[in-house]
C-alpha atoms as a PDB file:
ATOM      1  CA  UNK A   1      29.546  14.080 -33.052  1.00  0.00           C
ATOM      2  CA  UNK A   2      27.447  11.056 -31.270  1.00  0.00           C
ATOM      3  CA  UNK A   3      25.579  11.720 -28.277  1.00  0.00           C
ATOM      4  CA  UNK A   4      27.302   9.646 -25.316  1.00  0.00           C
ATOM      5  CA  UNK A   5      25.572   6.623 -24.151  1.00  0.00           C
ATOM      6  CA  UNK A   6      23.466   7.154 -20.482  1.00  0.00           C
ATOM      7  CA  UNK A   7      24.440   4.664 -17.950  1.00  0.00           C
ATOM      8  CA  UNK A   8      21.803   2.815 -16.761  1.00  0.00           C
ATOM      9  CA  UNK A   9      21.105   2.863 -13.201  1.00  0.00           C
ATOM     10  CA  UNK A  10      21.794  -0.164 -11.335  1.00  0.00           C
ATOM     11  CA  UNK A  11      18.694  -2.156 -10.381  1.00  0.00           C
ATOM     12  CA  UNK A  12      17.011  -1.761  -7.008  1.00  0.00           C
ATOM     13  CA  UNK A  13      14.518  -3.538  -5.155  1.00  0.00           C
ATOM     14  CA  UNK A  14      11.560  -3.047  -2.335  1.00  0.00           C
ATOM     15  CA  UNK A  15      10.643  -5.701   0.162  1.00  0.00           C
ATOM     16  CA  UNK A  16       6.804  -6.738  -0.238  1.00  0.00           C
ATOM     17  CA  UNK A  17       4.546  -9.612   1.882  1.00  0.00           C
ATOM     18  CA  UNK A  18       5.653 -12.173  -0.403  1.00  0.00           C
ATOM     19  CA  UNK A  19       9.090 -11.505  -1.690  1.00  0.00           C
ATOM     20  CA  UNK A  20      10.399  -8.653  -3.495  1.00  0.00           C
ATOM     21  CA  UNK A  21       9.149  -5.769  -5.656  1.00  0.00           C
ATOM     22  CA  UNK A  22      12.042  -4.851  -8.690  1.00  0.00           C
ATOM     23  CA  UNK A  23      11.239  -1.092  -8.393  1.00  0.00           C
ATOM     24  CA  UNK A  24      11.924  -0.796 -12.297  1.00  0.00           C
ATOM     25  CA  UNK A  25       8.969  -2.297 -13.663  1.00  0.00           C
ATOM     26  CA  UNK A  26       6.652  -3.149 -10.081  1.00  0.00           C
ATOM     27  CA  UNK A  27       6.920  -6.493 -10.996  1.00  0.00           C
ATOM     28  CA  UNK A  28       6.209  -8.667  -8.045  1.00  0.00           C
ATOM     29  CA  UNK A  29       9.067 -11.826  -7.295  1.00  0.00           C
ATOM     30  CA  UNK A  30       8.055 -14.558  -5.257  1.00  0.00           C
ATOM     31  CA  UNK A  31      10.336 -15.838  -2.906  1.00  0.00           C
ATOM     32  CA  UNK A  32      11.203 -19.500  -4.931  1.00  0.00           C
ATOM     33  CA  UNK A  33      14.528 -20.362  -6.102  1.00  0.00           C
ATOM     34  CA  UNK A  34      13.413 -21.671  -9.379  1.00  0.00           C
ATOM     35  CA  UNK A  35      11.989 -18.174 -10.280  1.00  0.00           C
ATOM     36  CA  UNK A  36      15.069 -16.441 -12.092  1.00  0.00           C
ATOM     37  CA  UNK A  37      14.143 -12.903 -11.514  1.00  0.00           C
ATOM     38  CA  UNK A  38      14.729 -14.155  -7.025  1.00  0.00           C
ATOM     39  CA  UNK A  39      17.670 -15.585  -8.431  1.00  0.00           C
ATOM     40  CA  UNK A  40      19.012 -12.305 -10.305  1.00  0.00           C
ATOM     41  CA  UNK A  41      17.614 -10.576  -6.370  1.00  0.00           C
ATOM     42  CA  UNK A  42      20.053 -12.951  -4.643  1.00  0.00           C
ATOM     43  CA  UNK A  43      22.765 -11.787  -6.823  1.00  0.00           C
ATOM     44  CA  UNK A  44      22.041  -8.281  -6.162  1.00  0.00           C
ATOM     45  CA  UNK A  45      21.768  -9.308  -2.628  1.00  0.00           C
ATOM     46  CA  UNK A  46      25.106 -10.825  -3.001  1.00  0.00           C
ATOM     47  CA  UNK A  47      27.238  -7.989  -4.311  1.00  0.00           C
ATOM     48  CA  UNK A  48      26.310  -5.853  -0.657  1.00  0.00           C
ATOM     49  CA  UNK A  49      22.552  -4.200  -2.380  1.00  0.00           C
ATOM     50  CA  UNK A  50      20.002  -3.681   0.381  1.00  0.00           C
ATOM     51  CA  UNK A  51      16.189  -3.230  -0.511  1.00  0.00           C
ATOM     52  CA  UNK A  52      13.900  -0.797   0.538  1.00  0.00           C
ATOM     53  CA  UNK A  53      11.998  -1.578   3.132  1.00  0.00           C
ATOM     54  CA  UNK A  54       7.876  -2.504   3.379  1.00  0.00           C
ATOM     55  CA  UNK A  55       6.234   0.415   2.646  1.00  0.00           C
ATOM     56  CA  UNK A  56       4.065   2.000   5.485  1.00  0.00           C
ATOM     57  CA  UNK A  57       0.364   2.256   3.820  1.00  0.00           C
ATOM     58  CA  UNK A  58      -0.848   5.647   4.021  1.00  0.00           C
ATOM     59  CA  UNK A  59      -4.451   6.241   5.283  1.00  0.00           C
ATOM     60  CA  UNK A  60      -6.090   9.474   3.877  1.00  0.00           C
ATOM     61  CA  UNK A  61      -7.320  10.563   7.611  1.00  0.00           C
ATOM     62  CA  UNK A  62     -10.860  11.558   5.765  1.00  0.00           C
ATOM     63  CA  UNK A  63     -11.511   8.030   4.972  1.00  0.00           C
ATOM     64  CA  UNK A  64     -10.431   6.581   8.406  1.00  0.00           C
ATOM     65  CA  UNK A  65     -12.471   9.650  10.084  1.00  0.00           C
ATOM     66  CA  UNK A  66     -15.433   8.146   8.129  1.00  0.00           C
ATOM     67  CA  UNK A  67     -14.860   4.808   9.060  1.00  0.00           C
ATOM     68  CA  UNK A  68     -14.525   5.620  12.750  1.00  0.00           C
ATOM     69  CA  UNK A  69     -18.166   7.759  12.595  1.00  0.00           C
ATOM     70  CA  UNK A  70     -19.264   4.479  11.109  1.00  0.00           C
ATOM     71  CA  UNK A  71     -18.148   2.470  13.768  1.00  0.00           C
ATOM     72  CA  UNK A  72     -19.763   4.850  16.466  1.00  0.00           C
ATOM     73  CA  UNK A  73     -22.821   4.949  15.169  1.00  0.00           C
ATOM     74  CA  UNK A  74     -22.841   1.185  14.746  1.00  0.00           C
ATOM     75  CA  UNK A  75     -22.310   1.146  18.221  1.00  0.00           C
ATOM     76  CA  UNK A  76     -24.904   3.648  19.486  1.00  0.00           C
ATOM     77  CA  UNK A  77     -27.217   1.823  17.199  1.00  0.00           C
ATOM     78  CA  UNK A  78     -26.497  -1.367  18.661  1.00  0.00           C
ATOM     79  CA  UNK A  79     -26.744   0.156  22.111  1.00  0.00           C
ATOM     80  CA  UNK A  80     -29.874   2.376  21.625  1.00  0.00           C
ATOM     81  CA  UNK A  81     -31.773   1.177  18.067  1.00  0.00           C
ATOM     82  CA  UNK A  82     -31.429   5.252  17.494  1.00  0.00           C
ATOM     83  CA  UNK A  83     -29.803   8.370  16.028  1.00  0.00           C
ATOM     84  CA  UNK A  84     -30.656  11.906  15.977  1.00  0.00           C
ATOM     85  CA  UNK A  85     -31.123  13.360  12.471  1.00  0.00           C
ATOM     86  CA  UNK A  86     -28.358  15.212  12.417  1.00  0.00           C
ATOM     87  CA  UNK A  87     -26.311  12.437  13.307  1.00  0.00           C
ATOM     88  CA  UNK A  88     -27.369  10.066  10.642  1.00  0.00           C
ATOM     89  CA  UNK A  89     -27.011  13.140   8.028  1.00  0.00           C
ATOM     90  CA  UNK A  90     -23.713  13.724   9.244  1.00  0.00           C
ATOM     91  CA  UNK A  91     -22.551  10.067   9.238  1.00  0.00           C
ATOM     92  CA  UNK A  92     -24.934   9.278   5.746  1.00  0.00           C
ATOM     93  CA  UNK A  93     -25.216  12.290   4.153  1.00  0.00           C
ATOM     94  CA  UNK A  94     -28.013  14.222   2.881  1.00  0.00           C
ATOM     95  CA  UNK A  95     -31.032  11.531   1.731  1.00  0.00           C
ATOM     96  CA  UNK A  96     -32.633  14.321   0.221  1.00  0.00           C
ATOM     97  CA  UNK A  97     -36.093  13.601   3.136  1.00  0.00           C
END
């Protein structure tokens, strides 16, 4: 008895900056009609597909905590050529001094 045959699922596609992303491989398609992977997108396009939309980037809320401490005490340095101890450990870490 042979096995039956899977279906492969019908191509899809995610907006990006410059053109589309074909969510099967990542590859990245520019938006030029000579290129014939837009060309196969238009098609797709065509027969009533809609892409994904541009992803939202998410921001790991340590790092932007981080960079917002940074910014602060750029600013208080700026203002007053000085931080406390603790605040340049807590901003810089340890230095081991």
């Amino acid at each position: 008895m042979t096995e039956p045959i899977p279906e492969t699922s019908p191509e899809t596609y995610t907006l990006s900056e410059s053109g589309v992303t074909r969510d099967s491989d990542g590859a990245s398609i520019p938006d030029d009609d000579r290129n014939r992977d837009w060309r196969a997108y238009q098609e797709w396009l065509s027969a009533g597909n809609k892409p994904d939309p541009i992803p939202v980037p998410v921001i790991d809320p340590t790092v932007a905590e981080r960079k917002a401490s940074e910014k602060s005490a750029r600013d208080k340095i700026a203002t007053t050529s000085a931080l406390t101890a603790d605040e340049e450990s807590a901003i810089f870490g340890d230095s081991g001094t």
